[in-house]
PDB file of N, CA and C in Angstrom:
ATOM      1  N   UNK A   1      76.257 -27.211   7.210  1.00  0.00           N
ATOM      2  CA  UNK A   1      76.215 -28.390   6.362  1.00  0.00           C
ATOM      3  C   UNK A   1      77.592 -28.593   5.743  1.00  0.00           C
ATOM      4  N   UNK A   2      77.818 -29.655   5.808  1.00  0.00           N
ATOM      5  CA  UNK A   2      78.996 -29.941   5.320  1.00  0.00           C
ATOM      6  C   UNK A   2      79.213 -30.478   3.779  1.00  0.00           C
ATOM      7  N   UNK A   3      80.013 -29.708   2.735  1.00  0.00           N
ATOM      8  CA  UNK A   3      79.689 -30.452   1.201  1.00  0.00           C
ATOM      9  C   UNK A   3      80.679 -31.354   1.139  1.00  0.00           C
ATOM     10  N   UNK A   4      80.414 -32.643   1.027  1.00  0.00           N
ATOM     11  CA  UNK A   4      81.639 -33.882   0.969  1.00  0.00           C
ATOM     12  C   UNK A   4      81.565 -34.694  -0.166  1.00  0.00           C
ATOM     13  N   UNK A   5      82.335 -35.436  -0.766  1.00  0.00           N
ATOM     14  CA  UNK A   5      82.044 -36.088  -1.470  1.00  0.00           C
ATOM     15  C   UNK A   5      80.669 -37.357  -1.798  1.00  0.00           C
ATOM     16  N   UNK A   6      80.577 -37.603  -0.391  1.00  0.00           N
ATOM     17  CA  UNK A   6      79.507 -38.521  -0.354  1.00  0.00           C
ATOM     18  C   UNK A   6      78.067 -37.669   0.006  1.00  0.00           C
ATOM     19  N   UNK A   7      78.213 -36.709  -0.081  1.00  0.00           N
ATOM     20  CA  UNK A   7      76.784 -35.481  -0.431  1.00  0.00           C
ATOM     21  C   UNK A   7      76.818 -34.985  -1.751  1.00  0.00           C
ATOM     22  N   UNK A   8      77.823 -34.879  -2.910  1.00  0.00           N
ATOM     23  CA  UNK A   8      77.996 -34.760  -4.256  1.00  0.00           C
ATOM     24  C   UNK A   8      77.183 -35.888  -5.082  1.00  0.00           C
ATOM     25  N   UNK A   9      77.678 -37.708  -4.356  1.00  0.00           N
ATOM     26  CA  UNK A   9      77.419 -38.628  -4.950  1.00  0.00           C
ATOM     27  C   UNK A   9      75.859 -38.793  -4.474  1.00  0.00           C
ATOM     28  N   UNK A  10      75.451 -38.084  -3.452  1.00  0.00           N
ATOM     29  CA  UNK A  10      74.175 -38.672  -3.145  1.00  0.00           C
ATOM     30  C   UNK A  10      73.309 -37.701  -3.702  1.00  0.00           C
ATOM     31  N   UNK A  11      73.653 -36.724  -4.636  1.00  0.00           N
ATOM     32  CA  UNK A  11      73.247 -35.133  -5.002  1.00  0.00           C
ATOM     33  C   UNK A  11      72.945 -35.638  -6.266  1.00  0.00           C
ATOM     34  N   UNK A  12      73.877 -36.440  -7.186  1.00  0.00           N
ATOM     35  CA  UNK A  12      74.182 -37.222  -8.459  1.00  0.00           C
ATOM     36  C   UNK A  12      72.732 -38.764  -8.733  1.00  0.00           C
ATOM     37  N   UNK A  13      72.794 -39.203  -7.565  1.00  0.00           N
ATOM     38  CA  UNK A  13      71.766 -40.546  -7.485  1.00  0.00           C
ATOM     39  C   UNK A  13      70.423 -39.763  -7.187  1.00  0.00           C
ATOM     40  N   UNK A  14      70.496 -38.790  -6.865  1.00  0.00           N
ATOM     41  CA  UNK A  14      68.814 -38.181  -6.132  1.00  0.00           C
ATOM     42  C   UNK A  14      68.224 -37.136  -7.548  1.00  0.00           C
ATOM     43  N   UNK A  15      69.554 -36.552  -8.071  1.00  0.00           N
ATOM     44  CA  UNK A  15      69.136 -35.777  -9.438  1.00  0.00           C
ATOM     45  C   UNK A  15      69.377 -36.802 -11.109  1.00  0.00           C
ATOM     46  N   UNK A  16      69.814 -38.079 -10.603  1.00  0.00           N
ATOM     47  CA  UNK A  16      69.866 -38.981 -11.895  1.00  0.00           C
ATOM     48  C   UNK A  16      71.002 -38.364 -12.505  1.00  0.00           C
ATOM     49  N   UNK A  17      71.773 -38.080 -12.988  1.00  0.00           N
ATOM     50  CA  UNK A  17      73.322 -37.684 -13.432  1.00  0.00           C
ATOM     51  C   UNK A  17      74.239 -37.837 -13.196  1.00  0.00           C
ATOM     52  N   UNK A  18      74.721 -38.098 -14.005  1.00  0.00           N
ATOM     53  CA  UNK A  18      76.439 -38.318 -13.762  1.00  0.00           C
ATOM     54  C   UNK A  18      77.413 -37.907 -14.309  1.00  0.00           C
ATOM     55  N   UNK A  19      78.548 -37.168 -12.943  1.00  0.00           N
ATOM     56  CA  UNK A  19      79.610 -35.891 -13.015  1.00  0.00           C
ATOM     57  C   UNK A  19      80.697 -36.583 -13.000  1.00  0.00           C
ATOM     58  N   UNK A  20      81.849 -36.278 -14.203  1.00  0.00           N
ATOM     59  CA  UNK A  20      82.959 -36.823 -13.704  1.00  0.00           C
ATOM     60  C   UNK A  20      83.912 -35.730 -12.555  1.00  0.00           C
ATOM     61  N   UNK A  21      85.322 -36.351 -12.292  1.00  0.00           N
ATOM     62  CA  UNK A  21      85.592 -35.716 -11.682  1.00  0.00           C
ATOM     63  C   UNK A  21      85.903 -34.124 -10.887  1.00  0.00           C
ATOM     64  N   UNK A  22      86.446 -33.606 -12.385  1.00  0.00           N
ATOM     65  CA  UNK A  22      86.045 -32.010 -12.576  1.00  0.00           C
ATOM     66  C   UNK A  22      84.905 -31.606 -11.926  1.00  0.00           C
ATOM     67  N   UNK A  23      83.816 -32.140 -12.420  1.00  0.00           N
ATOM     68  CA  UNK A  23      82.912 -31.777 -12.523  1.00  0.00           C
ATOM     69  C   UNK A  23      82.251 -31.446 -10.563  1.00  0.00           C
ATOM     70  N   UNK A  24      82.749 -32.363 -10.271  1.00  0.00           N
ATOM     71  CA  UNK A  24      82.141 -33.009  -8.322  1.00  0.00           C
ATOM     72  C   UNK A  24      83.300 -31.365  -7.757  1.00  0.00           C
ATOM     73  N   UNK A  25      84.574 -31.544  -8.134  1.00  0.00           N
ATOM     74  CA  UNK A  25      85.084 -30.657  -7.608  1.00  0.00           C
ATOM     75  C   UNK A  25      84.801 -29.290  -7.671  1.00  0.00           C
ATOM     76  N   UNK A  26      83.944 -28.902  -8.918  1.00  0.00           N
ATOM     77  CA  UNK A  26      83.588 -27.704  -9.257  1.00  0.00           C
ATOM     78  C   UNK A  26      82.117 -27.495  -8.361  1.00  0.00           C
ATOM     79  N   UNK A  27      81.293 -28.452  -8.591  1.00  0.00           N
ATOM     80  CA  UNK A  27      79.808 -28.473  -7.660  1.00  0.00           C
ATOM     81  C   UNK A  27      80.166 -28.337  -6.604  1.00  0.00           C
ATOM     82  N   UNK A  28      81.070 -28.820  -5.729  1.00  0.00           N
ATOM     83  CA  UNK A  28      81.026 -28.982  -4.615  1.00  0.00           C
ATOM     84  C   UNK A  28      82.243 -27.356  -3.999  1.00  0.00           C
ATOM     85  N   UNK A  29      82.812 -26.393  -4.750  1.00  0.00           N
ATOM     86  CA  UNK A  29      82.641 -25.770  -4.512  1.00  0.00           C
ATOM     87  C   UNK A  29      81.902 -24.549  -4.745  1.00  0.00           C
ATOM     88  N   UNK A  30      81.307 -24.508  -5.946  1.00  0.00           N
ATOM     89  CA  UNK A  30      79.542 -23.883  -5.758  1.00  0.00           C
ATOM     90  C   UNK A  30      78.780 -23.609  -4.837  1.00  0.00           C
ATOM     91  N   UNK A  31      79.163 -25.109  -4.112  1.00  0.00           N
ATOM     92  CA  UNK A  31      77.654 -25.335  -3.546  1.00  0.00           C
ATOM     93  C   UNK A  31      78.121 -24.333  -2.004  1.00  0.00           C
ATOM     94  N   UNK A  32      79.390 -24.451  -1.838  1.00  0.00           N
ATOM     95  CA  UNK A  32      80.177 -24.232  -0.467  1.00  0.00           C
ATOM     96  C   UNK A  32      79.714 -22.067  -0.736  1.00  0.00           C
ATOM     97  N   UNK A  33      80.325 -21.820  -1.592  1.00  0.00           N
ATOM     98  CA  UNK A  33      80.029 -20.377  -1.879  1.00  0.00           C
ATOM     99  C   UNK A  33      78.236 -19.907  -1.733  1.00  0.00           C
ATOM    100  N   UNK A  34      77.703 -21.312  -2.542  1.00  0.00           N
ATOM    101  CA  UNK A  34      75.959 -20.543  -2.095  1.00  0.00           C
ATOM    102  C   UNK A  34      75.617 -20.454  -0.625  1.00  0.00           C
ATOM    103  N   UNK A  35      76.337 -21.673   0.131  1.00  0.00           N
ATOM    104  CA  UNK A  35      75.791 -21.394   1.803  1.00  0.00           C
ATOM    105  C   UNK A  35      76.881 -20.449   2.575  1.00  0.00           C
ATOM    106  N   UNK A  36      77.833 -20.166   1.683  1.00  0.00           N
ATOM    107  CA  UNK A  36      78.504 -18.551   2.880  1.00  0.00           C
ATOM    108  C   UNK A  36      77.852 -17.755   2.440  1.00  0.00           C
ATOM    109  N   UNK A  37      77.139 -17.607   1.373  1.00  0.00           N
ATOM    110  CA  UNK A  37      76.247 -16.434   1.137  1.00  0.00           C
ATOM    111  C   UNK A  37      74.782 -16.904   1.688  1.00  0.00           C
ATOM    112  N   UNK A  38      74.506 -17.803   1.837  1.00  0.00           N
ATOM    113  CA  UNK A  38      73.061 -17.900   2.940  1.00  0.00           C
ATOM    114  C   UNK A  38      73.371 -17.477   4.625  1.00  0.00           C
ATOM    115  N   UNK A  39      74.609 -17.747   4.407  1.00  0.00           N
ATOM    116  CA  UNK A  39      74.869 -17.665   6.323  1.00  0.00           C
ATOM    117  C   UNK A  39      74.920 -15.879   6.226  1.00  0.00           C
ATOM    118  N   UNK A  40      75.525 -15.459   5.556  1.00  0.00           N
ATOM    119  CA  UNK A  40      75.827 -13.711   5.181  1.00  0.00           C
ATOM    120  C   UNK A  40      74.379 -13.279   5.563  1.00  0.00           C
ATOM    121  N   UNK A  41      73.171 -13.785   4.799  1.00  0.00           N
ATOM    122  CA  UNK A  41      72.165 -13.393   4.826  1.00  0.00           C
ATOM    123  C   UNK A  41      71.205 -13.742   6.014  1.00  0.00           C
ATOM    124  N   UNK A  42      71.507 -15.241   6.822  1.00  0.00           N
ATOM    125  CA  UNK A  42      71.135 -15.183   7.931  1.00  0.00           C
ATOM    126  C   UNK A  42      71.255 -14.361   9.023  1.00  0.00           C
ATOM    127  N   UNK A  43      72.520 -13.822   8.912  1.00  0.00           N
ATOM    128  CA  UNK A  43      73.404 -12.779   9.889  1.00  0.00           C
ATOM    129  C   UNK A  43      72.802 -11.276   9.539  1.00  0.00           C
ATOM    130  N   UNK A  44      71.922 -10.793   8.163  1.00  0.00           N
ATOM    131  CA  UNK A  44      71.449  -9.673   8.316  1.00  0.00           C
ATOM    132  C   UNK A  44      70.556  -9.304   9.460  1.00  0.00           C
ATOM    133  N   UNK A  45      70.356  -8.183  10.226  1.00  0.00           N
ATOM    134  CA  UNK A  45      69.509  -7.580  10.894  1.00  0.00           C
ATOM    135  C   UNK A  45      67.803  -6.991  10.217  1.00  0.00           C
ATOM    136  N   UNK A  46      67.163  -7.960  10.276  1.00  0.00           N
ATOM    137  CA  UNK A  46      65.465  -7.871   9.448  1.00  0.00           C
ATOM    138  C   UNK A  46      65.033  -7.181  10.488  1.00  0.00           C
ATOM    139  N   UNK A  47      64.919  -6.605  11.696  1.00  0.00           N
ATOM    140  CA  UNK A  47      63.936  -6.332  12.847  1.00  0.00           C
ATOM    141  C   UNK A  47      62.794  -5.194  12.141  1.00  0.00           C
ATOM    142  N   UNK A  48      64.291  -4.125  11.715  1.00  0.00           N
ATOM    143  CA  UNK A  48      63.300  -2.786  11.155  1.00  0.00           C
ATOM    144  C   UNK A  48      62.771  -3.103   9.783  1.00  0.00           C
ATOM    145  N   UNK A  49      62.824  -4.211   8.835  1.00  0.00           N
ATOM    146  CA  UNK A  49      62.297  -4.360   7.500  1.00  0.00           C
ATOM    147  C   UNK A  49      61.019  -4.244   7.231  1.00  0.00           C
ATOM    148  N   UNK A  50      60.441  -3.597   6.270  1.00  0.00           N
ATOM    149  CA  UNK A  50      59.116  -3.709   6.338  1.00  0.00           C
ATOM    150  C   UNK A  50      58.516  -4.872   5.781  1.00  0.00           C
ATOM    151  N   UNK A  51      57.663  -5.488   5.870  1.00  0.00           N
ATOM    152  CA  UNK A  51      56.921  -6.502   5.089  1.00  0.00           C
ATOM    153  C   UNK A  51      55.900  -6.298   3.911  1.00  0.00           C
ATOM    154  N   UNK A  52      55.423  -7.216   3.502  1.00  0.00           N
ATOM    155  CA  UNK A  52      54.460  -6.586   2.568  1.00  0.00           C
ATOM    156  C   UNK A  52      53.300  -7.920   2.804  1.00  0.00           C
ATOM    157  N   UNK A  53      53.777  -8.980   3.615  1.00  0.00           N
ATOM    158  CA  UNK A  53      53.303  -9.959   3.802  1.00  0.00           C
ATOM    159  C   UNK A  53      53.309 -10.539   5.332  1.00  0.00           C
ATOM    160  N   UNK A  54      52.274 -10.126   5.786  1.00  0.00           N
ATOM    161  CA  UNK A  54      52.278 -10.355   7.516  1.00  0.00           C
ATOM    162  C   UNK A  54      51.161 -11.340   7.891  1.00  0.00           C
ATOM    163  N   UNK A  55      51.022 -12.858   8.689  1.00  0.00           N
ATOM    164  CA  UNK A  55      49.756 -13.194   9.017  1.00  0.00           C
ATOM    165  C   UNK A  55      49.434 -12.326  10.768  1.00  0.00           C
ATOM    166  N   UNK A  56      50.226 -12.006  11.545  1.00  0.00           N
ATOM    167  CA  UNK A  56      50.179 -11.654  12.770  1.00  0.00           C
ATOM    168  C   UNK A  56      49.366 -10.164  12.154  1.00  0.00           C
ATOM    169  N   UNK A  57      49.349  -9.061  11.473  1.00  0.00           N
ATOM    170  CA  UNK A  57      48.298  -8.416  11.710  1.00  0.00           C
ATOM    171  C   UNK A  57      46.678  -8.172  10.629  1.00  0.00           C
ATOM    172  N   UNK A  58      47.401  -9.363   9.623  1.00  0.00           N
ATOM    173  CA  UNK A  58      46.680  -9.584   9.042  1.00  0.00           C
ATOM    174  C   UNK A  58      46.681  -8.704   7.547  1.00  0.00           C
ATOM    175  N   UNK A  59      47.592  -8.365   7.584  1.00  0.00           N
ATOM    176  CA  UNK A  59      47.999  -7.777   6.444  1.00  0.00           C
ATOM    177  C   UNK A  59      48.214  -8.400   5.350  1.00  0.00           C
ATOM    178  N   UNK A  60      47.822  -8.512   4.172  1.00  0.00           N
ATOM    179  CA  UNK A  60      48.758  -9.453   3.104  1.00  0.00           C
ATOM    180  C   UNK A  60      48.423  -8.936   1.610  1.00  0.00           C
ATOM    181  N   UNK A  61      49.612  -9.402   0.861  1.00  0.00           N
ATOM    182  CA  UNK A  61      49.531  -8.735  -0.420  1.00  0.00           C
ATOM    183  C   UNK A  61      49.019  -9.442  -1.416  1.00  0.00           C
ATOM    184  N   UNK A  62      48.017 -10.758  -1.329  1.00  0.00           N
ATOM    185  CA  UNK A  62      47.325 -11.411  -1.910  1.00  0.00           C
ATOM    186  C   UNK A  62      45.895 -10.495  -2.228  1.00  0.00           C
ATOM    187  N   UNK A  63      44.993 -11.044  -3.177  1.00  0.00           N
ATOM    188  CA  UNK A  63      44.406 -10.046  -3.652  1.00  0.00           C
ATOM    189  C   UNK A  63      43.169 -10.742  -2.791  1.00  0.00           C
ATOM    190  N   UNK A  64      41.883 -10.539  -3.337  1.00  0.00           N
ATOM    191  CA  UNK A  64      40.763 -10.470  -2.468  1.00  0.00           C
ATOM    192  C   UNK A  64      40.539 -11.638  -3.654  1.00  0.00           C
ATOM    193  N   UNK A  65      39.795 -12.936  -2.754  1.00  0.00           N
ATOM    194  CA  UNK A  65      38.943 -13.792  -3.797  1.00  0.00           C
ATOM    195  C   UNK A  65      37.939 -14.295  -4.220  1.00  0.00           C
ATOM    196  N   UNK A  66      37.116 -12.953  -4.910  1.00  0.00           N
ATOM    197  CA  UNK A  66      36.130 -13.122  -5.412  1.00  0.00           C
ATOM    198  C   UNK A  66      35.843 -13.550  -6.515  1.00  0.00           C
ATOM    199  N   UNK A  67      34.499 -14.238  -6.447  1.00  0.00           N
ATOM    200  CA  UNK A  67      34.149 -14.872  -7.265  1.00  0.00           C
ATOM    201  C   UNK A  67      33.734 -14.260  -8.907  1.00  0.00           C
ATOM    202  N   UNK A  68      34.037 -14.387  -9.850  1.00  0.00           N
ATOM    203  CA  UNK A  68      33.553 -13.367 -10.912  1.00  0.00           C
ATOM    204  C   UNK A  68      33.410 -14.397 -12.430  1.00  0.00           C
ATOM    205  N   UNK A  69      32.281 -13.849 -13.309  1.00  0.00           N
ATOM    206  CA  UNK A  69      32.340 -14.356 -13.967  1.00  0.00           C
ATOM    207  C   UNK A  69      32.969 -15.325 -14.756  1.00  0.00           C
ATOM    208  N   UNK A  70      33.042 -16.022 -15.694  1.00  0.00           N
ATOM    209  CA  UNK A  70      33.415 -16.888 -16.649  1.00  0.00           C
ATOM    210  C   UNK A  70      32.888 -17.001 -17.949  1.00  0.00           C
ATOM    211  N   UNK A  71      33.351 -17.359 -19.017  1.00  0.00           N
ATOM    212  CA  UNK A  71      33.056 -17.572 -20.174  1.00  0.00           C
ATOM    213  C   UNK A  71      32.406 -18.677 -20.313  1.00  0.00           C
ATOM    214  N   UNK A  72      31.546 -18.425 -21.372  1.00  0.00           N
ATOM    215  CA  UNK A  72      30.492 -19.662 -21.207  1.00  0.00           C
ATOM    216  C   UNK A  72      31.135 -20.492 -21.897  1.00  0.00           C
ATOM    217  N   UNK A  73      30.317 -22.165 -21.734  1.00  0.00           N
ATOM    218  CA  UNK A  73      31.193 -23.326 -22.641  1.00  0.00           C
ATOM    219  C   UNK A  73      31.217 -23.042 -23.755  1.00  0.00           C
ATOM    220  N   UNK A  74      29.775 -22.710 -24.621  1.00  0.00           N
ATOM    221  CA  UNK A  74      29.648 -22.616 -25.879  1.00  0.00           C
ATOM    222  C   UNK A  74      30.927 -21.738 -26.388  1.00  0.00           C
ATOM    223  N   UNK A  75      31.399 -20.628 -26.065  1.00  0.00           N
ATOM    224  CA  UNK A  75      32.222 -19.582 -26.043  1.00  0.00           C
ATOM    225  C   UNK A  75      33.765 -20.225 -26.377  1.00  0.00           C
ATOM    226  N   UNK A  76      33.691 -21.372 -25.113  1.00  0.00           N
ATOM    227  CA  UNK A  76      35.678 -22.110 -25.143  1.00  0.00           C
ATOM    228  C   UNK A  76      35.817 -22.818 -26.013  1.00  0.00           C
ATOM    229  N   UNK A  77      34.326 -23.579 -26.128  1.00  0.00           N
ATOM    230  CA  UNK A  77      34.425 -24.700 -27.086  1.00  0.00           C
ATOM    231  C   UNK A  77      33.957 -24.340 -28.567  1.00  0.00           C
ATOM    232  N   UNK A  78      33.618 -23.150 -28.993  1.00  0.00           N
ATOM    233  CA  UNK A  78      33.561 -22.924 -30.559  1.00  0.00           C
ATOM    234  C   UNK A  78      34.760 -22.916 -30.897  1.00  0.00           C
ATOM    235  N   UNK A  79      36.359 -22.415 -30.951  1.00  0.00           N
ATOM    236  CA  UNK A  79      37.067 -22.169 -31.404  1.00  0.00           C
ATOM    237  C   UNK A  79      38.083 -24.174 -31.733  1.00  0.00           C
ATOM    238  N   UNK A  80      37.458 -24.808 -30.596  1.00  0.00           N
ATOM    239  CA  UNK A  80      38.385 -26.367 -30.250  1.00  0.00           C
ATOM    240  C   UNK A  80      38.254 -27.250 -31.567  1.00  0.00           C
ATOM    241  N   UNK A  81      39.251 -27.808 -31.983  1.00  0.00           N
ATOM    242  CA  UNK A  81      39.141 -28.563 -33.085  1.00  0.00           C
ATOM    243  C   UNK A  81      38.503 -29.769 -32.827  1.00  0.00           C
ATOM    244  N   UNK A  82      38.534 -30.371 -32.155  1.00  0.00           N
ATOM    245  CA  UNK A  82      37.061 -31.271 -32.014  1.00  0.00           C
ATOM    246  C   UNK A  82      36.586 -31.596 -30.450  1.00  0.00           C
ATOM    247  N   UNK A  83      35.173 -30.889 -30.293  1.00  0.00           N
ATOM    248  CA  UNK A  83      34.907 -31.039 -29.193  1.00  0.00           C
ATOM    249  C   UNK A  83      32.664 -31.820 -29.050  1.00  0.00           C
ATOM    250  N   UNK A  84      32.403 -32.387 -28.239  1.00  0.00           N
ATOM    251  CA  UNK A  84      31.021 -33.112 -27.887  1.00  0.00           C
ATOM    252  C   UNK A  84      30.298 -32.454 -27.312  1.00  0.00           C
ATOM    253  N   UNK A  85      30.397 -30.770 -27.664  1.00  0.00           N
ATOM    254  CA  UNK A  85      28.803 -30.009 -26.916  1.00  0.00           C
ATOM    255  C   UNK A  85      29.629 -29.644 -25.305  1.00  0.00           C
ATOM    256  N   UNK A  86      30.145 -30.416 -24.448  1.00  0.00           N
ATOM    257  CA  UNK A  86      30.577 -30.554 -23.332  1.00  0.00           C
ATOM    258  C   UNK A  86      32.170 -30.188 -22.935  1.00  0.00           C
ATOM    259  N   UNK A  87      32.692 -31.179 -23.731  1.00  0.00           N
ATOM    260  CA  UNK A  87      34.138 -31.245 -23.222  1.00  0.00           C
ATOM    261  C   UNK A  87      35.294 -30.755 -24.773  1.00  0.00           C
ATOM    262  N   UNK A  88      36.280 -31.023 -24.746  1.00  0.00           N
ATOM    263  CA  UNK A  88      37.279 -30.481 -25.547  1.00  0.00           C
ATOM    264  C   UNK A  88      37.334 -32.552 -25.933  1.00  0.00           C
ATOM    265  N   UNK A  89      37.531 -32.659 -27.447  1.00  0.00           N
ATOM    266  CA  UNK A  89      37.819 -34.377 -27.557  1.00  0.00           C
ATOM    267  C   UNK A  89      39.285 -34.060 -28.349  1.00  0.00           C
ATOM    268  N   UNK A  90      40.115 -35.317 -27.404  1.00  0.00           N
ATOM    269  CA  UNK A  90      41.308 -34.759 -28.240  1.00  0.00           C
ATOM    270  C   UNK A  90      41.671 -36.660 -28.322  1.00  0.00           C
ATOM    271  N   UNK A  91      42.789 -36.878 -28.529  1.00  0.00           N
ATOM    272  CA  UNK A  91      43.092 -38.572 -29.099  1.00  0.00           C
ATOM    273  C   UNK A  91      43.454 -39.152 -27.720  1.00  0.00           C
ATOM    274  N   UNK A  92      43.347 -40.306 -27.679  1.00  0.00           N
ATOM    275  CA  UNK A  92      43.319 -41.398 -26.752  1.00  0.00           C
ATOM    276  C   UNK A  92      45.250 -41.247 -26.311  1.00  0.00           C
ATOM    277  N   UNK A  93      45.522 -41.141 -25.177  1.00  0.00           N
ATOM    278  CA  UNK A  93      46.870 -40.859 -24.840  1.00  0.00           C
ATOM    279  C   UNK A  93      46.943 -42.438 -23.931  1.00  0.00           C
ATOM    280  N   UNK A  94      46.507 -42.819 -23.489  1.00  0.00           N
ATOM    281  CA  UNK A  94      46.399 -44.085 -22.409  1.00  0.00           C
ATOM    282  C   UNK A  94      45.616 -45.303 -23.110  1.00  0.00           C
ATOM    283  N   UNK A  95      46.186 -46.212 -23.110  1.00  0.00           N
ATOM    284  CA  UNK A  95      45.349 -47.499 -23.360  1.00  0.00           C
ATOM    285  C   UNK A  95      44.947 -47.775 -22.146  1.00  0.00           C
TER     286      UNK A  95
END
């Protein structure tokens, strides 16, 4: 990827901000240093790494998802400063 000026200005219109000049020259070599260090890291050798997260043998470090209790309403809604038996009532945000 190439960082150019007209990838700074289109970086500036897509994030709403605006850099003066300093500023483009400094981002734009930032940005050049974060992708020689992504390419560094593309170029590591992963073959022997272990994983901890595999779908091919089905291994994974997500937990199991079972279903388990909950607190009852009465329970959430005693403590709510004003609530209808049901829900939590809080002030009208939307006309």
């Amino acid at each position: 990827m190439i960082i150019d000026e007209k990838l700074i200005h289109y970086l500036e219109d897509l994030s709403c901000i605006s850099l003066d000049g300093g500023e483009r020259v400094r981002l734009c070599s930032d940005l050049e240093s974060i992708l020689s260090g992504m390419k560094l890291l593309a170029n590591l050798d992963t073959s022997n790494a272990e994983s901890h997260f595999s779908i091919g043998d089905n291994k994974t470090a997500l937990r199991k998802d079972d279903p388990v209790a909950s607190f009852s309403r009465e329970n959430i809604l005693k403590n709510a400063p004003d609530a209808n038996g049901e829900t939590f009532v809080v002030p009208k945000a939307v006309e």
